[in-house]
Protein backbone atom coordinates (compact mmCIF):
# COMPACT_ATOMS: atom_id res chain seq x y z
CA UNK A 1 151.68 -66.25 -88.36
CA UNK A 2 151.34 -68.46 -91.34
CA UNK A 3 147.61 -68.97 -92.99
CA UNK A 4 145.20 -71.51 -91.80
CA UNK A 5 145.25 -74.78 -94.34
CA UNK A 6 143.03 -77.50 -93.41
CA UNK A 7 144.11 -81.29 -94.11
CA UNK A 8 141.17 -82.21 -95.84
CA UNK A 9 138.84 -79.34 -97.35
CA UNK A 10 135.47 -79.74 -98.13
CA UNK A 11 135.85 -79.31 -102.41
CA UNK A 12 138.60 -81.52 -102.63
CA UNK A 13 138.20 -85.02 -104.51
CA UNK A 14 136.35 -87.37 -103.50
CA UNK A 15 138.39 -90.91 -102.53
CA UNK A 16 138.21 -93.48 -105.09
CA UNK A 17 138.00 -96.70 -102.61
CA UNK A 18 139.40 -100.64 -103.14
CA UNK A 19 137.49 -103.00 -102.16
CA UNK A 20 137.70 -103.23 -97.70
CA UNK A 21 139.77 -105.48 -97.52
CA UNK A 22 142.70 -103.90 -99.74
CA UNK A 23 141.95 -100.51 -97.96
CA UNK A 24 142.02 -102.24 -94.63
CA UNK A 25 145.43 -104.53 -95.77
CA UNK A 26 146.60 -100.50 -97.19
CA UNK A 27 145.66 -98.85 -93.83
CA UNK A 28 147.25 -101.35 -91.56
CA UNK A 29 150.44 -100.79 -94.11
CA UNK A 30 150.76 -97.52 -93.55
CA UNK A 31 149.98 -97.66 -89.38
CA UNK A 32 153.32 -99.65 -89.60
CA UNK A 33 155.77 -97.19 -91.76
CA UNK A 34 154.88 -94.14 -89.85
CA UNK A 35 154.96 -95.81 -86.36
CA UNK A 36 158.81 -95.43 -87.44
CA UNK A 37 158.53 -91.63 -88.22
CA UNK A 38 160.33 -89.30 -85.76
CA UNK A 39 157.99 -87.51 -83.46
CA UNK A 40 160.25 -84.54 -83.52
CA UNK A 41 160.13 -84.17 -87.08
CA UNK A 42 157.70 -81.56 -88.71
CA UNK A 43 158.30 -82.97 -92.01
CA UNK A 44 157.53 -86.98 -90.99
CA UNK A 45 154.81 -85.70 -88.53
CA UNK A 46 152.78 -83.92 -91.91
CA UNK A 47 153.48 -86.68 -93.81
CA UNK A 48 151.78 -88.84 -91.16
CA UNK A 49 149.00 -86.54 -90.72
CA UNK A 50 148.03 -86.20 -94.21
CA UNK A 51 148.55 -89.99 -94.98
CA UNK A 52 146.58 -91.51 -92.47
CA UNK A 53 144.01 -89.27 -93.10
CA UNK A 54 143.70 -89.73 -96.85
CA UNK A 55 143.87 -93.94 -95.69
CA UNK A 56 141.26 -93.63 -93.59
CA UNK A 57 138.71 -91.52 -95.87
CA UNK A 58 139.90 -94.40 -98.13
CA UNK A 59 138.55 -97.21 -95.69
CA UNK A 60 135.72 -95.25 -94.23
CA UNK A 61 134.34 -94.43 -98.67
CA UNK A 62 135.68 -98.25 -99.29
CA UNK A 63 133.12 -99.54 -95.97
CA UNK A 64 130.34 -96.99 -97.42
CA UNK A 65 130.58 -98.47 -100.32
CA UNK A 66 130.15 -102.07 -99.49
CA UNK A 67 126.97 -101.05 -97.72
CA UNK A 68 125.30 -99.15 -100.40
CA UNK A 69 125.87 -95.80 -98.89
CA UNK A 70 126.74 -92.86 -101.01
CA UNK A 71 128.14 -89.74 -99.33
């Protein structure tokens, strides 16, 4: 069995946000390329993972932001 590596750790960097609507336009860019990646594919299924996760720390810092909120 292969070690345990989490998709987002706690000490990595911090997401340097656009403004919400570039992160939302960027977020709703990506939804559409990986809505063509093949389920059965290990490789396009990580690739998904791990960009839609970094795009939505992206929109959730970029919406934090616009309200004042630091986190």
């Amino acid at each position: 069995m292969s070690e345990r590596t989490p998709l987002h750790a706690q000490d990595d960097a911090p997401v340097a946000p656009g403004t919400v609507d570039v992160e939302l336009w960027l977020a709703r860019n990506f939804l559409d390329q990986v809505a063509e990646a093949d389920i059965h594919s290990h490789a396009d299924m990580i690739k998904a993972a791990a960009g839609l996760d970094y795009r939505l720390r992206a929109l959730v810092a970029a919406l934090d932001a616009e309200r004042g909120e630091v986190r």
